[in-house]
Protein backbone atom coordinates (compact mmCIF):
# COMPACT_ATOMS: atom_id res chain seq x y z
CA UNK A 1 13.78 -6.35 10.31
CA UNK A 2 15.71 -6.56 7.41
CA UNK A 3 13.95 -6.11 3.83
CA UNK A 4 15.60 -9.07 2.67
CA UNK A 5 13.32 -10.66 6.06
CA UNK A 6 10.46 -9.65 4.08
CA UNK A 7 10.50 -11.55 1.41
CA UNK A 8 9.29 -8.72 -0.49
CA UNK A 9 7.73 -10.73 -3.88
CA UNK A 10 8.02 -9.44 -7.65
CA UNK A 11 4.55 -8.54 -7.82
CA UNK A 12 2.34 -6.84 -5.36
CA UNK A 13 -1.38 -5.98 -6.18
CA UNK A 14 -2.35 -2.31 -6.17
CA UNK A 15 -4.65 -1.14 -3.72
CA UNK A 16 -6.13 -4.90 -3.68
CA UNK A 17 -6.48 -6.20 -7.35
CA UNK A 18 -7.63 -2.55 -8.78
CA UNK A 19 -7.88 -2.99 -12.14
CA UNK A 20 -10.80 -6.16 -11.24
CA UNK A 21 -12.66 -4.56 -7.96
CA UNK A 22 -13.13 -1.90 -5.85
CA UNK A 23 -10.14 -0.57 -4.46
CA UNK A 24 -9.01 -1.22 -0.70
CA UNK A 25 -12.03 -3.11 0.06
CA UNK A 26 -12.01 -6.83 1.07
CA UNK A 27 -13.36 -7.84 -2.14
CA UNK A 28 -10.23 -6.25 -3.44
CA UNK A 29 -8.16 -8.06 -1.18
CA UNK A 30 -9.91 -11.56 -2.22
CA UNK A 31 -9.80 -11.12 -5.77
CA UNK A 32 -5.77 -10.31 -5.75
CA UNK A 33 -5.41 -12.87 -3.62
CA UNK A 34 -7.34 -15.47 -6.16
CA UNK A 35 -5.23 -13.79 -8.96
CA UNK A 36 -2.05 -15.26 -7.09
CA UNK A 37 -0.95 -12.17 -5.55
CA UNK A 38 1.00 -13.04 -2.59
CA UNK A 39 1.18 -9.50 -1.00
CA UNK A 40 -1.27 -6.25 -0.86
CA UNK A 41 -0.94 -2.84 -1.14
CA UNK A 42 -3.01 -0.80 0.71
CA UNK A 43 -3.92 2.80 1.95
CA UNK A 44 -5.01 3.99 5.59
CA UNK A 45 -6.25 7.05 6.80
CA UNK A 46 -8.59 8.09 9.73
CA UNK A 47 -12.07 8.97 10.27
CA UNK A 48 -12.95 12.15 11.90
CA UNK A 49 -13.70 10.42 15.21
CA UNK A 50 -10.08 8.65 14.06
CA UNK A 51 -10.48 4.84 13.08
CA UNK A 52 -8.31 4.31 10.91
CA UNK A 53 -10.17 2.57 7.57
CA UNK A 54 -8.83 1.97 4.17
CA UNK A 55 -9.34 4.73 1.88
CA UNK A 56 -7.02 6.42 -0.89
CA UNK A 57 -8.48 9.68 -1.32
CA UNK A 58 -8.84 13.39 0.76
CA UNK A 59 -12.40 13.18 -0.52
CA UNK A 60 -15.36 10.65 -0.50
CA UNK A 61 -16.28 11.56 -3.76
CA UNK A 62 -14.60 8.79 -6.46
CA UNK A 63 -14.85 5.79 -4.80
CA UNK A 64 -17.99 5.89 -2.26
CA UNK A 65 -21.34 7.56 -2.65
CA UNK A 66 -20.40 10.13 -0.46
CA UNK A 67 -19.40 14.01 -1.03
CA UNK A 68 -16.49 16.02 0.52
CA UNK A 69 -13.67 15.22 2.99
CA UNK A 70 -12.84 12.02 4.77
CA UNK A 71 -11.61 13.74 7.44
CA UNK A 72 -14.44 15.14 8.28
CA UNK A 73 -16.70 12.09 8.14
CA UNK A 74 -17.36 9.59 11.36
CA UNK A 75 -16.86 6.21 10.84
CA UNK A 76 -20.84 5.42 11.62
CA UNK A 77 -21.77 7.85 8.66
CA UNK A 78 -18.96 6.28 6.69
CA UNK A 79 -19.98 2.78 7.15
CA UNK A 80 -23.28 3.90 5.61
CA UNK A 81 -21.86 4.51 2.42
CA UNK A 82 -21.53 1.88 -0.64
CA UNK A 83 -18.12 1.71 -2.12
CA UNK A 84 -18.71 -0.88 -4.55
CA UNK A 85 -21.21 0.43 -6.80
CA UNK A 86 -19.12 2.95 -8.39
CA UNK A 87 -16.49 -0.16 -9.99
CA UNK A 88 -19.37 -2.43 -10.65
CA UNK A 89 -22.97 -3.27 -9.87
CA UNK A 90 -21.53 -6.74 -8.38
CA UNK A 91 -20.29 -4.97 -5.72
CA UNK A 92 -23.11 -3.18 -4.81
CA UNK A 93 -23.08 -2.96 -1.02
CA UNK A 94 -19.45 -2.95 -0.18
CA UNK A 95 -18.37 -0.87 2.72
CA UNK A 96 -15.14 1.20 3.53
CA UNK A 97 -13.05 -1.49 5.64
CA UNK A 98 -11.43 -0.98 8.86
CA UNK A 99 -8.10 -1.48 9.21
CA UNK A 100 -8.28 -4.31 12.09
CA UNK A 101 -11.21 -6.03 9.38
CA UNK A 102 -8.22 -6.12 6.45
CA UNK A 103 -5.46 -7.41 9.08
CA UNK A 104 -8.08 -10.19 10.05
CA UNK A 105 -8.68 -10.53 6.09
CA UNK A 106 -4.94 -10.67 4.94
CA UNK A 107 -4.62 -13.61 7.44
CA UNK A 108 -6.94 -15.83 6.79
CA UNK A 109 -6.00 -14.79 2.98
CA UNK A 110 -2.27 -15.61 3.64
CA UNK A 111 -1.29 -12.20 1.74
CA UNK A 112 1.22 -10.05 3.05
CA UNK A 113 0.64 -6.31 3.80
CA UNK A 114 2.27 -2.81 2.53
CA UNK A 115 0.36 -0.75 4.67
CA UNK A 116 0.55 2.66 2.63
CA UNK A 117 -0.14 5.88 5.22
CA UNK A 118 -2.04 7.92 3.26
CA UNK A 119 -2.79 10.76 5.83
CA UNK A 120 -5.22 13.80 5.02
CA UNK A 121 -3.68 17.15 5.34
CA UNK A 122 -2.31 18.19 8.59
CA UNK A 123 -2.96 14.64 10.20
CA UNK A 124 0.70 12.73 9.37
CA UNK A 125 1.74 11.88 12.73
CA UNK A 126 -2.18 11.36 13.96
CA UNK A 127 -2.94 8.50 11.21
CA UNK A 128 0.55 6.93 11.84
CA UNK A 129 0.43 6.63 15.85
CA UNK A 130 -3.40 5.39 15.95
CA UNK A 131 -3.06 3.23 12.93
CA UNK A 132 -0.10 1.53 14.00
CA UNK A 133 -0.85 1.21 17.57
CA UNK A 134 -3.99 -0.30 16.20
CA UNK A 135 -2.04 -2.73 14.09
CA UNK A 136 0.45 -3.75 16.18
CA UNK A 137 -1.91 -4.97 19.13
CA UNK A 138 -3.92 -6.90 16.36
CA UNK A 139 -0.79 -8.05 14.04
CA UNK A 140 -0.92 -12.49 14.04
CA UNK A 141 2.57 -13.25 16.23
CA UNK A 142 3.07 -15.76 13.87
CA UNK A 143 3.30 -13.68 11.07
CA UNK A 144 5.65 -11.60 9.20
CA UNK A 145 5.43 -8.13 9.95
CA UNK A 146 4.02 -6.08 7.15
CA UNK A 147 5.77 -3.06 5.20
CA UNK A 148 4.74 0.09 6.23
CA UNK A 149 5.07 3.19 3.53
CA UNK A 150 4.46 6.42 3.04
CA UNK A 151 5.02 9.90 1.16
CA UNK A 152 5.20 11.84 4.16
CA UNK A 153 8.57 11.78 6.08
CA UNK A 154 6.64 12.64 9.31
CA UNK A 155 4.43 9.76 9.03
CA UNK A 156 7.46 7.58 8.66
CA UNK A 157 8.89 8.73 11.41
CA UNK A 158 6.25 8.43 13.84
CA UNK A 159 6.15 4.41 12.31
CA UNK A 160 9.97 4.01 13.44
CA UNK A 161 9.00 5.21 16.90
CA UNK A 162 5.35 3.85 17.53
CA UNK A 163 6.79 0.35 15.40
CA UNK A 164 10.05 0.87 15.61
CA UNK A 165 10.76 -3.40 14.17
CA UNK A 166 8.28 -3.37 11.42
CA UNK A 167 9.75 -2.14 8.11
CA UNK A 168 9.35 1.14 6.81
CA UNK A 169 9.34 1.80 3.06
CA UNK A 170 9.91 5.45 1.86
CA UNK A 171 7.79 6.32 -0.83
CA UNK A 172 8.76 9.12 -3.40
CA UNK A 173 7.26 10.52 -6.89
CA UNK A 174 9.63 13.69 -7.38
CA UNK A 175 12.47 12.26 -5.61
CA UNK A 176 14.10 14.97 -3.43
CA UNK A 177 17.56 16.15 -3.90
CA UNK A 178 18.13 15.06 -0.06
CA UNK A 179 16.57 11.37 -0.39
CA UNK A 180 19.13 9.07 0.54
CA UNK A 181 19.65 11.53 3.96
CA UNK A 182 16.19 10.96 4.59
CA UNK A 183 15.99 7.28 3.85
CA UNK A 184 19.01 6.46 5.78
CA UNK A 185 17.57 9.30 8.96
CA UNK A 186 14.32 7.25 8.55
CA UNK A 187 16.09 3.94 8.81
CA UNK A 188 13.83 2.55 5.88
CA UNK A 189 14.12 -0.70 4.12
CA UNK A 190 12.84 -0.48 0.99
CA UNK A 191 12.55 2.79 -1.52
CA UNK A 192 9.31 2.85 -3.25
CA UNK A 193 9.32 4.78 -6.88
CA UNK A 194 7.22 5.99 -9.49
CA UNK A 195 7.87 3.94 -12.52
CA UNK A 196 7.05 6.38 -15.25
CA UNK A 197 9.67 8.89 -13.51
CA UNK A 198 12.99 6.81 -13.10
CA UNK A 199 15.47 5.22 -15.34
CA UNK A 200 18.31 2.62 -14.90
CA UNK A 201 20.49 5.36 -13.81
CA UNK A 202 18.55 6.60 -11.22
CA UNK A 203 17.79 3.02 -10.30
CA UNK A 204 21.00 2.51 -9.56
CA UNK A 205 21.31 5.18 -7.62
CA UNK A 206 18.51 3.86 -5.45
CA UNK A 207 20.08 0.16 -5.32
CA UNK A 208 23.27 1.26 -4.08
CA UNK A 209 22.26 2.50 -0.53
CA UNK A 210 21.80 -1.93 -0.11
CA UNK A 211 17.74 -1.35 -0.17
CA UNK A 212 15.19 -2.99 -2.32
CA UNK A 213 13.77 -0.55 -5.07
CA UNK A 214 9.77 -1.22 -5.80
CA UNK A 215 8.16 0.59 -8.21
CA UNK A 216 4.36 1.61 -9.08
CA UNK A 217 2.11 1.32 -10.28
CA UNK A 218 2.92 -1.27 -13.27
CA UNK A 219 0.84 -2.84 -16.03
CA UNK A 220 2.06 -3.51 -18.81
CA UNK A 221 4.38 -6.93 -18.96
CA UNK A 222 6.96 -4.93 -21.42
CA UNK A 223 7.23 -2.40 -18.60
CA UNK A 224 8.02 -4.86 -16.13
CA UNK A 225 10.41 -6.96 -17.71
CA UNK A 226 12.65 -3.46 -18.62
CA UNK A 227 12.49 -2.61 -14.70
CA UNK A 228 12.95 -5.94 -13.48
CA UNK A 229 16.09 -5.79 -15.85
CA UNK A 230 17.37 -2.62 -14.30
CA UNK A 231 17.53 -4.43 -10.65
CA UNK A 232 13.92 -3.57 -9.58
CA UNK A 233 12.69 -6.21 -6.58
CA UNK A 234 9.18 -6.00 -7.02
CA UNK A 235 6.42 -4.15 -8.63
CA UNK A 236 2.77 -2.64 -7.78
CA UNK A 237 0.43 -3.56 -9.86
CA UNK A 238 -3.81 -3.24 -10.31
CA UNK A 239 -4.29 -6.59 -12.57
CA UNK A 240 -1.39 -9.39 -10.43
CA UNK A 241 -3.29 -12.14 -12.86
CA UNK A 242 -2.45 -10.42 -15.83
CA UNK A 243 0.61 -9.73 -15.50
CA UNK A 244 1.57 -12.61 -14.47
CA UNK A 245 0.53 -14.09 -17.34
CA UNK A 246 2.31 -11.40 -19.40
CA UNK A 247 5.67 -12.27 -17.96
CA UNK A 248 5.47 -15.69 -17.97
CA UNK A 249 3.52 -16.29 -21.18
CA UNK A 250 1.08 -18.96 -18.66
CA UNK A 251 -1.97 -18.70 -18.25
């Protein structure tokens, strides 16, 4: 599939709606989706026992009650754990979502999905193949495929053979001096950027392989407006109400 398929749209809420709830839960999911977001960003990575579950970090520590490594944790002990009352006491409660419990979310939701593989050290290939064998066998037929992304090349390339149709995005924050081999050996269809580390040049750069160029993570409404003027498709970003709002002077 094509990028241009996608219908990749100008904004995309980080991790869920991060700036208003917890991040990768379903509450996040439901609040960027009541802010107008049309699409979701959001991060997978296995359990010890290897479900795959929505979780940014290596460690438990910042966004559950829970100490040390995630990759080390089972999914019963990790369903035990609140990941809520850390953003808020009004999410007091919330668990660590599955990934087949966000699928089932972002369709009755109508959002779209960039499924981010955020794999812990040494498990790249692991979190891709069981994620996306997961997904696949639960993925609505009658809905467009979601984007998947990642920072590791090896994760990414297990996606273009366990999912070889769904569209890959290659993610980069120091972008390496042999990127557009890799994006093009990849087969991506989108290139993913930090924001605070590119320019219009280098932008450019990016546009001319024929790929959509999103960038992250994006908050501020001046910000957006100078990227969206250098040729940027669509950005990441934790508050999709507000920045709305900040674009289109609406509220």
């Amino acid at each position: 599939m094509t990028a241009t398929a996608l219908s990749i749209p100008r904004l995309i809420g980080h991790r869920g709606a991060a700036r208003h709830a917890p991040e990768n839960t379903l509450s996040g999911m439901r609040t960027a989706a009541l802010q107008g977001a049309l699409w979701v960003e959001l991060d997978v990575k296995l359990t010890a026992d290897g479900v795959p579950v929505l979780l940014h970090d290596d460690d438990l520590d910042r966004t559950t009650n829970g100490h040390g490594p995630a990759a080390q944790i089972d999914f019963v002990d990790l369903r035990r754990l609140d990941a809520g009352s850390w953003f808020g006491p009004e999410f007091r409660g919330e668990k660590v979502p599955t990934l087949a419990e966000a699928i089932q979310a972002a369709s009755l939701l109508d959002l779209g999905l960039n499924l981010e593989i955020k794999p812990c050290p040494g498990r790249d290939e692991q979190t891709a193949g069981i994620a996306l064998s997961l997904a696949l066998g639960l993925w609505p037929a009658d809905r467009p495929p979601p984007l998947i992304s990642s920072f590791s090349v090896e994760a990414l390339a297990m996606a273009k053979n366990v999912a070889p149709h769904w569209p890959r995005g290659y993610l980069m924050d120091e972008v390496p001096v042999d990127w557009a081999e890799i994006a093009d050996q990849l087969n991506v269809a989108t290139i993913n950027i930090n924001a605070k580390r590119e320019n219009a040049e280098s932008i450019a750069a990016f546009r001319a392989t024929g790929r959509p160029v999103l960038a992250y993570t994006v908050n501020d409404a001046a910000e957006a407006r100078r990227l969206f003027n250098w040729g940027i498709t669509g950005l990441f970003t934790d508050t999709p109400k507000g920045l709305l709002e900040g674009l289109t002077g609406k509220r």
